[in-house]
PDB file of N, CA and C in Angstrom:
ATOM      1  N   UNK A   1      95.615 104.092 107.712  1.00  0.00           N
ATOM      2  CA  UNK A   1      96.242 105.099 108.544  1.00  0.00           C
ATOM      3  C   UNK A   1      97.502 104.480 109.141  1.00  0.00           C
ATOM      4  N   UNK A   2      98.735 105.232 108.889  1.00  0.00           N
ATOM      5  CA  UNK A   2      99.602 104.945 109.780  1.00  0.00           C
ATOM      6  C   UNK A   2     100.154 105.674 111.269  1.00  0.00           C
ATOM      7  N   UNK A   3     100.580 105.164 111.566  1.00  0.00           N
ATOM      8  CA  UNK A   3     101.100 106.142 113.223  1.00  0.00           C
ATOM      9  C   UNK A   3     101.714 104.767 113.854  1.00  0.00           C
ATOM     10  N   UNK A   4     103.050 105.686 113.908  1.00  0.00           N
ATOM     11  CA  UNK A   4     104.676 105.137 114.983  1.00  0.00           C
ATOM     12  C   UNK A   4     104.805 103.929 114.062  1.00  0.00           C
ATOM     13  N   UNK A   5     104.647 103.842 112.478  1.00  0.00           N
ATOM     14  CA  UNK A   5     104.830 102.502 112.049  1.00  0.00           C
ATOM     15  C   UNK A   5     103.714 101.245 111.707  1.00  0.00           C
ATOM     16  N   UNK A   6     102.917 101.250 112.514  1.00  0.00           N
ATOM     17  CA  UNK A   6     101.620 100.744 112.553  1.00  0.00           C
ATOM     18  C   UNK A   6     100.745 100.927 112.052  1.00  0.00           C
ATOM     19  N   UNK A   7     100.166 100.235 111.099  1.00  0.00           N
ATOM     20  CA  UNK A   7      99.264 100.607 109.850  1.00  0.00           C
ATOM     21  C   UNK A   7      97.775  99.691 110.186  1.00  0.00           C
ATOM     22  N   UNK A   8      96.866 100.719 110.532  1.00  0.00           N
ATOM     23  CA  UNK A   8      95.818 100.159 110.986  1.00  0.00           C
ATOM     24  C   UNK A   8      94.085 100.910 110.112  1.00  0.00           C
ATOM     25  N   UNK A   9      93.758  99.689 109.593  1.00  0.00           N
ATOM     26  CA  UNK A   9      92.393  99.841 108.945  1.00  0.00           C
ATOM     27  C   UNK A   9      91.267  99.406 109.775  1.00  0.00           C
ATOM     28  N   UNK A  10      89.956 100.067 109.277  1.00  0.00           N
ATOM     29  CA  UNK A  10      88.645  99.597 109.804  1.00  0.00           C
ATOM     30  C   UNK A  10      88.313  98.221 108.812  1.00  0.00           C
ATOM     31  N   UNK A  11      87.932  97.646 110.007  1.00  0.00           N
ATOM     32  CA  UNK A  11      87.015  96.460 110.040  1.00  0.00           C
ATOM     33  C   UNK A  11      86.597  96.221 108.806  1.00  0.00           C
ATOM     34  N   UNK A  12      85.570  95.368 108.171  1.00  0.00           N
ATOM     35  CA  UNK A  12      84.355  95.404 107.485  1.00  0.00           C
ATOM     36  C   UNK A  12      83.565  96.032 107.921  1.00  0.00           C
ATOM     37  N   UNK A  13      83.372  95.381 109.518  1.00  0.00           N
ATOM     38  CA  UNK A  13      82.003  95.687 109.899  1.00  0.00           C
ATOM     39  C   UNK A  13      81.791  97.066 110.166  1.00  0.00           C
ATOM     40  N   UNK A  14      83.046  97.620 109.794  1.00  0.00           N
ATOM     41  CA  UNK A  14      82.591  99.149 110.445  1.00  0.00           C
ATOM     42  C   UNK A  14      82.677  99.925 108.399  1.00  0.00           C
ATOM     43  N   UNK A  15      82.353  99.202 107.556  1.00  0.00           N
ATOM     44  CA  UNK A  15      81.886  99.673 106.426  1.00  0.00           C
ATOM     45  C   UNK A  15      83.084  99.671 105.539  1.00  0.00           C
ATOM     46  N   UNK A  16      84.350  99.151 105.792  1.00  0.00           N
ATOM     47  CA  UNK A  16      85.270  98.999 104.760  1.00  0.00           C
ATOM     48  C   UNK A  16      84.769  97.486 103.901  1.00  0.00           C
ATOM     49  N   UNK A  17      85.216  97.592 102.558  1.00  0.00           N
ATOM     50  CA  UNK A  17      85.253  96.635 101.479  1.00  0.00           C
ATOM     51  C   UNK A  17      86.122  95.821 101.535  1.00  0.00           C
ATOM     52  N   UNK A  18      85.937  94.327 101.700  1.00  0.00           N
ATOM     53  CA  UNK A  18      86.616  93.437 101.257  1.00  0.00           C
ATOM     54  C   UNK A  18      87.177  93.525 100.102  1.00  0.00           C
ATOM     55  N   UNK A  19      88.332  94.197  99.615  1.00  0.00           N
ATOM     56  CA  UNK A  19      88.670  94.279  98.417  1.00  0.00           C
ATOM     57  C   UNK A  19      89.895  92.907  98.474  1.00  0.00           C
ATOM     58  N   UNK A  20      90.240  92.722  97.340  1.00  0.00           N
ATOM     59  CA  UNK A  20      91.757  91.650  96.744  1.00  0.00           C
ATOM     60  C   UNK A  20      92.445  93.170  97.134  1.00  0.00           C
ATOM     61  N   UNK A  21      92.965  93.973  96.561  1.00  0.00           N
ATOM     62  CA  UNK A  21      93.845  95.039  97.059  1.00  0.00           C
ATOM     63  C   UNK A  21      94.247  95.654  98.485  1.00  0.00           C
ATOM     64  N   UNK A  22      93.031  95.644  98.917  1.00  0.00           N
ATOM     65  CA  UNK A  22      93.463  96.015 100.774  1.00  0.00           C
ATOM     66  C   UNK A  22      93.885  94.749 101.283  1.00  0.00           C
ATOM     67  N   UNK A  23      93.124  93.515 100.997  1.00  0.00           N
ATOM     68  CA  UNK A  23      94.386  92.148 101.127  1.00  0.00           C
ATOM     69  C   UNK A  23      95.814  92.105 100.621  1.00  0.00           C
ATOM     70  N   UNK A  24      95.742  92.139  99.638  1.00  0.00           N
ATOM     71  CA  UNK A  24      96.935  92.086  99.213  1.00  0.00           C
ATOM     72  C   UNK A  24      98.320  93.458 100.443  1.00  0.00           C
ATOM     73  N   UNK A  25      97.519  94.391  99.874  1.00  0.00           N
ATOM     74  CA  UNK A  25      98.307  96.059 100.772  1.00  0.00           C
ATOM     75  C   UNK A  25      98.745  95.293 101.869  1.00  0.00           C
ATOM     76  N   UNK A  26      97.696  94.858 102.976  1.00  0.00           N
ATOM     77  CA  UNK A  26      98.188  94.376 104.074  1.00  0.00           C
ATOM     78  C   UNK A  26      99.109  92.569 104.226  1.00  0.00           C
ATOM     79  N   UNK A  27      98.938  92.418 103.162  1.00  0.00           N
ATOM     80  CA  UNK A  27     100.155  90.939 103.111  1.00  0.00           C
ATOM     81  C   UNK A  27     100.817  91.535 102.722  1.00  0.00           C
ATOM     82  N   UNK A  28     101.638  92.535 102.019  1.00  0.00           N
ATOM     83  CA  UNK A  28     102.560  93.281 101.590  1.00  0.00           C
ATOM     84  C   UNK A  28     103.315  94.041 102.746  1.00  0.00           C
ATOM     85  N   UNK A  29     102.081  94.615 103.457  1.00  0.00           N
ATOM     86  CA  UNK A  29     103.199  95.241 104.745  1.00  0.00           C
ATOM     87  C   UNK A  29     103.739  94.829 105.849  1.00  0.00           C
ATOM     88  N   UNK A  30     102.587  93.417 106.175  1.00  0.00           N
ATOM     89  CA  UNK A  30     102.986  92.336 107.180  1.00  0.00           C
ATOM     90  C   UNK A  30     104.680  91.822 106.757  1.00  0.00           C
ATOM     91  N   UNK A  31     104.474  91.043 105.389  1.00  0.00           N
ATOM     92  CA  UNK A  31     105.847  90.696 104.263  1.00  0.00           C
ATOM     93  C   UNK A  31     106.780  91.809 104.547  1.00  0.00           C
ATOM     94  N   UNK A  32     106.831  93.295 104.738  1.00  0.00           N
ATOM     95  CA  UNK A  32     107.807  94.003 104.708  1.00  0.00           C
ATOM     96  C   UNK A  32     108.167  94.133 106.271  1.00  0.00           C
ATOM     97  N   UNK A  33     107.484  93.552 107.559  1.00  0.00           N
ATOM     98  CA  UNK A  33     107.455  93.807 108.990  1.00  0.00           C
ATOM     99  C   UNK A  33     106.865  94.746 109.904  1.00  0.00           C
ATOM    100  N   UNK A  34     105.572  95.144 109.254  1.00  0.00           N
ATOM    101  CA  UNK A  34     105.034  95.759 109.778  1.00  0.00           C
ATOM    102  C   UNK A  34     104.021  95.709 109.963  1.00  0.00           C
ATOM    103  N   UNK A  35     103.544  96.126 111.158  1.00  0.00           N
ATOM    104  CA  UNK A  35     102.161  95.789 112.677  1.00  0.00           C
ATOM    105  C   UNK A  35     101.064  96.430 111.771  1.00  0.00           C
ATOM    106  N   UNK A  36     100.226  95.589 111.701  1.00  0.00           N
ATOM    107  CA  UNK A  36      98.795  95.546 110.920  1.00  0.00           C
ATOM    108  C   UNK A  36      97.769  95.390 112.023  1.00  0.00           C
ATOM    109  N   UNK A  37      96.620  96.167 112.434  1.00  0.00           N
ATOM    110  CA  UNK A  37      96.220  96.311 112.663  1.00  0.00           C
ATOM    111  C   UNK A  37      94.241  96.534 112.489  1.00  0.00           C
ATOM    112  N   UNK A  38      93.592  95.736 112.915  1.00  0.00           N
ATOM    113  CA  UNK A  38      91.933  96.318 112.425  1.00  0.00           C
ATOM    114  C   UNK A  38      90.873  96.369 113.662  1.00  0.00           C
ATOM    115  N   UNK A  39      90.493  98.289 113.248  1.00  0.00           N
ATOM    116  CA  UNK A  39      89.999  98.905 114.621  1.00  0.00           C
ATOM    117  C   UNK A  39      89.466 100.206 113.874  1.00  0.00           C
ATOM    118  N   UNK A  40      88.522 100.207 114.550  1.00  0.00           N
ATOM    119  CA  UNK A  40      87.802 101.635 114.446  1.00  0.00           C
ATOM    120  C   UNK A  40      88.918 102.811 114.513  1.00  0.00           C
ATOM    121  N   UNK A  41      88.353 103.992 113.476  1.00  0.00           N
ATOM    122  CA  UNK A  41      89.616 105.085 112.751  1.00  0.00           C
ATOM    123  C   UNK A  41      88.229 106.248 113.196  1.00  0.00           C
ATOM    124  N   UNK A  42      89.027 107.211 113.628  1.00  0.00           N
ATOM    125  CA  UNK A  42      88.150 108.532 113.830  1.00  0.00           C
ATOM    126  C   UNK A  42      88.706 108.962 112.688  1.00  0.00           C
ATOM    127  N   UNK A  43      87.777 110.059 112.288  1.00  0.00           N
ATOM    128  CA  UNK A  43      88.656 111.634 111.748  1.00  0.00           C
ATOM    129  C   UNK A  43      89.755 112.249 112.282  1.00  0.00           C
ATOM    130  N   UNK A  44      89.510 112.099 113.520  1.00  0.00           N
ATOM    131  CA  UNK A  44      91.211 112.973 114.216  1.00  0.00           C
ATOM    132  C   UNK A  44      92.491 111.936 113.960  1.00  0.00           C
ATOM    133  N   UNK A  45      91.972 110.664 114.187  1.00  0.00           N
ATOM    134  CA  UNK A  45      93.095 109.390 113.788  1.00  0.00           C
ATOM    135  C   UNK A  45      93.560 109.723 112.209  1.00  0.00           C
ATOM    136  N   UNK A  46      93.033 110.476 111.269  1.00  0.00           N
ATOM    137  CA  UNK A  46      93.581 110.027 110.237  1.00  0.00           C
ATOM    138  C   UNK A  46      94.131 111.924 110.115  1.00  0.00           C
ATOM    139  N   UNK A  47      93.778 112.885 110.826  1.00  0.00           N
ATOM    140  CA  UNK A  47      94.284 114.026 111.009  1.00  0.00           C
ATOM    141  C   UNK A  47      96.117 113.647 111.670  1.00  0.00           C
ATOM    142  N   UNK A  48      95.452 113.226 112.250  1.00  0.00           N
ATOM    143  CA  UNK A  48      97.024 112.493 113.219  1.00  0.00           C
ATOM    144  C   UNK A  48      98.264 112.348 112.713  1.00  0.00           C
ATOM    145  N   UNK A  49      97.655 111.304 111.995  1.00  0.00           N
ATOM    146  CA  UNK A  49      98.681 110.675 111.202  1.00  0.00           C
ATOM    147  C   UNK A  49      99.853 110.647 110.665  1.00  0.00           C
ATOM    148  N   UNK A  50     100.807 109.600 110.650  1.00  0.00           N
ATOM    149  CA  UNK A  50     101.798 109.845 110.039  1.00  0.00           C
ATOM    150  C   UNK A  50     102.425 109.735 108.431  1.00  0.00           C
ATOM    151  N   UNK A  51     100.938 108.928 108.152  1.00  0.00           N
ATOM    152  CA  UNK A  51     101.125 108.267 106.892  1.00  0.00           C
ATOM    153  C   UNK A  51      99.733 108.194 106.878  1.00  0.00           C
ATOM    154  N   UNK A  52      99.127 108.052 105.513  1.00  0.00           N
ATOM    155  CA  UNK A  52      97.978 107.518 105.262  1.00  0.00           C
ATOM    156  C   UNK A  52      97.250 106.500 103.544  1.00  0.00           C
ATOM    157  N   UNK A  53      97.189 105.912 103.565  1.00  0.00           N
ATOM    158  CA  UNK A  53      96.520 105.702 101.920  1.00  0.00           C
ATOM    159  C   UNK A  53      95.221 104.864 101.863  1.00  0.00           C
ATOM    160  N   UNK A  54      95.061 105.072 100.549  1.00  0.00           N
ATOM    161  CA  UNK A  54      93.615 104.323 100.384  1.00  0.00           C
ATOM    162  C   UNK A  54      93.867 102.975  98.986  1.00  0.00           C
ATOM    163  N   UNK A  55      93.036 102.133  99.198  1.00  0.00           N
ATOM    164  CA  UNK A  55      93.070 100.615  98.241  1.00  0.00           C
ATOM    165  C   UNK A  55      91.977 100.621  97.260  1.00  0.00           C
ATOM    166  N   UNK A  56      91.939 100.455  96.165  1.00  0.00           N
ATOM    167  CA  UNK A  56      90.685 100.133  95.136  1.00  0.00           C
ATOM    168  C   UNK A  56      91.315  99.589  94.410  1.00  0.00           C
ATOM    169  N   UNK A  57      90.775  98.730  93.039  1.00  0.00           N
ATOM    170  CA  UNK A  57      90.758  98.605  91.971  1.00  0.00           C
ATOM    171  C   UNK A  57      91.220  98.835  90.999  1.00  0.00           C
ATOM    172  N   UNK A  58      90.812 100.271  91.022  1.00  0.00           N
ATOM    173  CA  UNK A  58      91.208 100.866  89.907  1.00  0.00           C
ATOM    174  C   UNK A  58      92.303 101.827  90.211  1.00  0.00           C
ATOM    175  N   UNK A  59      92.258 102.122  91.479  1.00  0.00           N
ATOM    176  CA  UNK A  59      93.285 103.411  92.091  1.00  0.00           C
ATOM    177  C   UNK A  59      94.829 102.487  92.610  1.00  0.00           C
ATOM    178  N   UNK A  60      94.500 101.054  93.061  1.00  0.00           N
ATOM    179  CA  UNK A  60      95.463 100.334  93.467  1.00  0.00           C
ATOM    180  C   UNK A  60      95.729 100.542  94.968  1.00  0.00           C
ATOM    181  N   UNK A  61      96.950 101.396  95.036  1.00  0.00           N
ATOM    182  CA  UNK A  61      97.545 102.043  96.354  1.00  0.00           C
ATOM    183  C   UNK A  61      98.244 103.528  95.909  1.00  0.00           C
ATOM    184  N   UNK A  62      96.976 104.428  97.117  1.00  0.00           N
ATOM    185  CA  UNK A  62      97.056 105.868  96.391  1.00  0.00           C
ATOM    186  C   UNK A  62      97.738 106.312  97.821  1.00  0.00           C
ATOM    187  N   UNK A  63      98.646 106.987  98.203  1.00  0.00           N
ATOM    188  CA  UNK A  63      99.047 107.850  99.010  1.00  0.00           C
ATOM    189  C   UNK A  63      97.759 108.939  99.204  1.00  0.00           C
ATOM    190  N   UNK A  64      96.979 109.328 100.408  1.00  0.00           N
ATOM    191  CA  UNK A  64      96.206 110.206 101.038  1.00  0.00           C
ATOM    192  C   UNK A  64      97.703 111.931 101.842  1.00  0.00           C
ATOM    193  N   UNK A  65      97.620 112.696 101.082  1.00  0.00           N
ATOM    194  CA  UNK A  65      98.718 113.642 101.987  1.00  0.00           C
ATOM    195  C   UNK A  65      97.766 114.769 102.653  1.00  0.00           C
ATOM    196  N   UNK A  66      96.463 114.812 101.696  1.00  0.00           N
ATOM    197  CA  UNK A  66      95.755 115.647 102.726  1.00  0.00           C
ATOM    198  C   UNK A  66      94.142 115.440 102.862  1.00  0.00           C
ATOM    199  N   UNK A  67      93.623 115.783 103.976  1.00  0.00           N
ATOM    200  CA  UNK A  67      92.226 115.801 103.968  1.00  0.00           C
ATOM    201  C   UNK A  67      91.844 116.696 104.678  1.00  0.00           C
ATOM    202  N   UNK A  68      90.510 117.354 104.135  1.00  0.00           N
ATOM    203  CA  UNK A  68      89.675 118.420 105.016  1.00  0.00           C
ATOM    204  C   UNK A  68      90.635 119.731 104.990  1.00  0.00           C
ATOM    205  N   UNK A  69      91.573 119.881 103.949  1.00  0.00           N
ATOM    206  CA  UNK A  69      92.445 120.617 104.026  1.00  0.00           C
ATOM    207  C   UNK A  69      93.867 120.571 104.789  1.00  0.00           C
ATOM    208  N   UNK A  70      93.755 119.671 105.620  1.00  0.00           N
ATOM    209  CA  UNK A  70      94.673 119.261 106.630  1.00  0.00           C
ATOM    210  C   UNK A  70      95.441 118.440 106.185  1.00  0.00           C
ATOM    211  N   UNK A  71      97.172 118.591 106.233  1.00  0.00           N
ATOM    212  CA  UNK A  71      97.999 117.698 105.865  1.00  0.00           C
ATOM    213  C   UNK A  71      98.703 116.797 106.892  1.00  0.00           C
ATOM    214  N   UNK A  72      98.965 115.617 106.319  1.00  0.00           N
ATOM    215  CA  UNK A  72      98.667 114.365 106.902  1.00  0.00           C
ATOM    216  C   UNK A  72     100.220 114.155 106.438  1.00  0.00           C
ATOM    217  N   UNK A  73     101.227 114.034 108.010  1.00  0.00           N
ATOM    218  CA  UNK A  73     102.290 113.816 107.712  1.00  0.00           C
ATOM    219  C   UNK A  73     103.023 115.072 107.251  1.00  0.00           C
ATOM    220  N   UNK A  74     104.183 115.254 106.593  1.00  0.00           N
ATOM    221  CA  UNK A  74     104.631 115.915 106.240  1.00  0.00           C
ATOM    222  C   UNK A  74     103.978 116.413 104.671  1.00  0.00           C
ATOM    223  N   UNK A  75     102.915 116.130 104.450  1.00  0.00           N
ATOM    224  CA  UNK A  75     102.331 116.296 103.336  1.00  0.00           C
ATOM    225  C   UNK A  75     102.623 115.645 102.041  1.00  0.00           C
ATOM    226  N   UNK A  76     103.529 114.387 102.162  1.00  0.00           N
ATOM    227  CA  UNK A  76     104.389 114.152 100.731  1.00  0.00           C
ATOM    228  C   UNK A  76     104.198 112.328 101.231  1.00  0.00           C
ATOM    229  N   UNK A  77     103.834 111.360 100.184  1.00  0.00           N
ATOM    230  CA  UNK A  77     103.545 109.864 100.448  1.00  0.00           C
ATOM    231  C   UNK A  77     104.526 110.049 101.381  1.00  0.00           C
ATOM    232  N   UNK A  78     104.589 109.041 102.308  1.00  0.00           N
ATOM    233  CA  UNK A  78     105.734 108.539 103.822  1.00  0.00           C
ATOM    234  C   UNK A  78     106.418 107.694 102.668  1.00  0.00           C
ATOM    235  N   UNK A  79     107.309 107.121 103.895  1.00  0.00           N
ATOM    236  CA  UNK A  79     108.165 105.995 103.003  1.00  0.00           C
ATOM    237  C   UNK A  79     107.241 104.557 103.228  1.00  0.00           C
ATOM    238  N   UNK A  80     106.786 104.031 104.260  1.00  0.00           N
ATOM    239  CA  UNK A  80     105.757 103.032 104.419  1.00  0.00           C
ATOM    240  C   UNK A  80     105.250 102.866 103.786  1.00  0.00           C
ATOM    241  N   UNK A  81     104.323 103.530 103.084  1.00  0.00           N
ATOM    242  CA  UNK A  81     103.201 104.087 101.758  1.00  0.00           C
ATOM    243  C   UNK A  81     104.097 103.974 100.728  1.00  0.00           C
ATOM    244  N   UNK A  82     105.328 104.491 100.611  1.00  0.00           N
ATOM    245  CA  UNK A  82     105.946 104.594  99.262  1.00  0.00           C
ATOM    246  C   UNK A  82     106.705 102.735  99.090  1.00  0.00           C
ATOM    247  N   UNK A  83     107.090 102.181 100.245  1.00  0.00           N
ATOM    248  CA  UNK A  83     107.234 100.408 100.128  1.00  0.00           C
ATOM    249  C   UNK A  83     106.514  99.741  99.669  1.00  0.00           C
ATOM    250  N   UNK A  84     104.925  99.760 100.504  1.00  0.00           N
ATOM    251  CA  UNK A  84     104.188  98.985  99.647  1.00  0.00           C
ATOM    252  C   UNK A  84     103.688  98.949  98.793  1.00  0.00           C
ATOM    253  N   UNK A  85     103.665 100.216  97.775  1.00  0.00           N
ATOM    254  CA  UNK A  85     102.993 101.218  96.701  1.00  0.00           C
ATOM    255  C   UNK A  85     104.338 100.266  95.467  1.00  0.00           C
ATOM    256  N   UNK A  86     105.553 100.005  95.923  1.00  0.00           N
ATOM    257  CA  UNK A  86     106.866  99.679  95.263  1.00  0.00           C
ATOM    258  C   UNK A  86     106.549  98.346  95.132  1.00  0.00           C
ATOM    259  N   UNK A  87     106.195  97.548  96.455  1.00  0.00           N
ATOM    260  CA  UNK A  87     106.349  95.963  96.025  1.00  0.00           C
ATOM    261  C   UNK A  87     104.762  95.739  95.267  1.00  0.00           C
ATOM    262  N   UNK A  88     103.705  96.526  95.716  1.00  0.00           N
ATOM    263  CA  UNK A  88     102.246  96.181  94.674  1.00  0.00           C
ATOM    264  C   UNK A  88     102.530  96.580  93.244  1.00  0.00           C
ATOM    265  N   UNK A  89     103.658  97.344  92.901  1.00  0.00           N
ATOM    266  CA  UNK A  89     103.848  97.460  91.585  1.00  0.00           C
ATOM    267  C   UNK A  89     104.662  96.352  91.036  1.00  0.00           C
ATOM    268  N   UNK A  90     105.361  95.977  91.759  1.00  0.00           N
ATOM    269  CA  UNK A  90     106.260  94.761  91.508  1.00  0.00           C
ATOM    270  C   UNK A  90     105.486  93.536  91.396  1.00  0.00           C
ATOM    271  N   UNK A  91     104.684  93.077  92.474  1.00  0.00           N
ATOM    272  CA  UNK A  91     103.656  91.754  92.293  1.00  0.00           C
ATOM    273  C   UNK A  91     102.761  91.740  91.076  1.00  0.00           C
ATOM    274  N   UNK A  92     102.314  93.112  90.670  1.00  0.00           N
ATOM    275  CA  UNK A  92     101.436  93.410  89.438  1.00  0.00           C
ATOM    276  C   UNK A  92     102.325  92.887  88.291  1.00  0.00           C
ATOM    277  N   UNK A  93     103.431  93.533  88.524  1.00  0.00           N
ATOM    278  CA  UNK A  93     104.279  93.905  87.162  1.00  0.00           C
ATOM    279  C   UNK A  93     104.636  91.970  86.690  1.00  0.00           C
ATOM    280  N   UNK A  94     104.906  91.065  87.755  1.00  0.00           N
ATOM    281  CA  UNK A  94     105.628  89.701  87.908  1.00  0.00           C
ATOM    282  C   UNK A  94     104.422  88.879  87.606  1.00  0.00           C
ATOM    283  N   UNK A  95     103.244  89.217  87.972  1.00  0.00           N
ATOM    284  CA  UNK A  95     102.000  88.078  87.805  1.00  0.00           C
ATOM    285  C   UNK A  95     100.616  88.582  87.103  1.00  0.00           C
ATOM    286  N   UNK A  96     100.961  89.827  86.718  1.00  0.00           N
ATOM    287  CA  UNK A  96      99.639  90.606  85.616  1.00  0.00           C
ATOM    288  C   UNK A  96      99.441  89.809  84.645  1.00  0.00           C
ATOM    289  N   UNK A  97      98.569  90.302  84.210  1.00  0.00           N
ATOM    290  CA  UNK A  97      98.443  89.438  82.954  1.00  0.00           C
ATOM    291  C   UNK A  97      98.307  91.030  81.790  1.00  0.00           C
ATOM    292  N   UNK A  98      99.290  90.896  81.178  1.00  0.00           N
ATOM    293  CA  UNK A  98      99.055  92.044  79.999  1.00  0.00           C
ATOM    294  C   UNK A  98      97.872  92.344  79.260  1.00  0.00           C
ATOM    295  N   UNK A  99      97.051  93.600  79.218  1.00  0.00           N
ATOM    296  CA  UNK A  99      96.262  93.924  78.465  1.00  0.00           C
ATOM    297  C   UNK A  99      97.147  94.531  77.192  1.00  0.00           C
ATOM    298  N   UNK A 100      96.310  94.259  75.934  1.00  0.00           N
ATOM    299  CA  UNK A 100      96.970  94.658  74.844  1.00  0.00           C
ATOM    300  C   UNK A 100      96.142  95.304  73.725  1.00  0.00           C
ATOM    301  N   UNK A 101      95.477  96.840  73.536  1.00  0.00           N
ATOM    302  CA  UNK A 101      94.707  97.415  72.628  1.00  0.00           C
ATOM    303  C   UNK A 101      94.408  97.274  71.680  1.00  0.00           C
TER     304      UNK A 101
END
């Protein structure tokens, strides 16, 4: 979730995954200058919002524009979301290792 710039996730302990990707997301946005944060997120916190995305595996870094029907932000990735979404494609693209069919 973002708001005023500040990009703040739950804990572990409050049931988020240690993923390599939400590490990485957040050394990426710290690296770009921005306030990282880890704290308990309501539903209205992510209604709020100015920005929002989610980290996996397989999804990487997905821009969130709406939930519960409710749009989050102006409804379209932020630019925050759209930076680090730019440099995780870039770190992938510089140190991947090519799959080849």
């Amino acid at each position: 979730v973002i708001k005023r710039g500040q990009i703040v996730t739950p804990p572990v302990t409050a049931g988020a995954l240690r993923g390599i990707t939400r590490s990485v997301a957040f050394e990426i946005a710290e690296e770009l200058g921005f306030k990282t944060l880890k704290a308990d997120i309501t539903r209205h916190d992510i209604y709020v919002a100015d920005e929002c995305f989610l980290t996996g595996t397989a999804a990487e870094i997905i821009p969130v524009v709406k939930v519960d029907g409710r749009m989050i932000g102006n409804g379209k990735p932020g630019p925050i979301t759209t930076r680090i979404m730019a440099r995780f494609r870039e770190m992938t693209r510089d140190t991947g290792t090519p799959i080849y069919g």
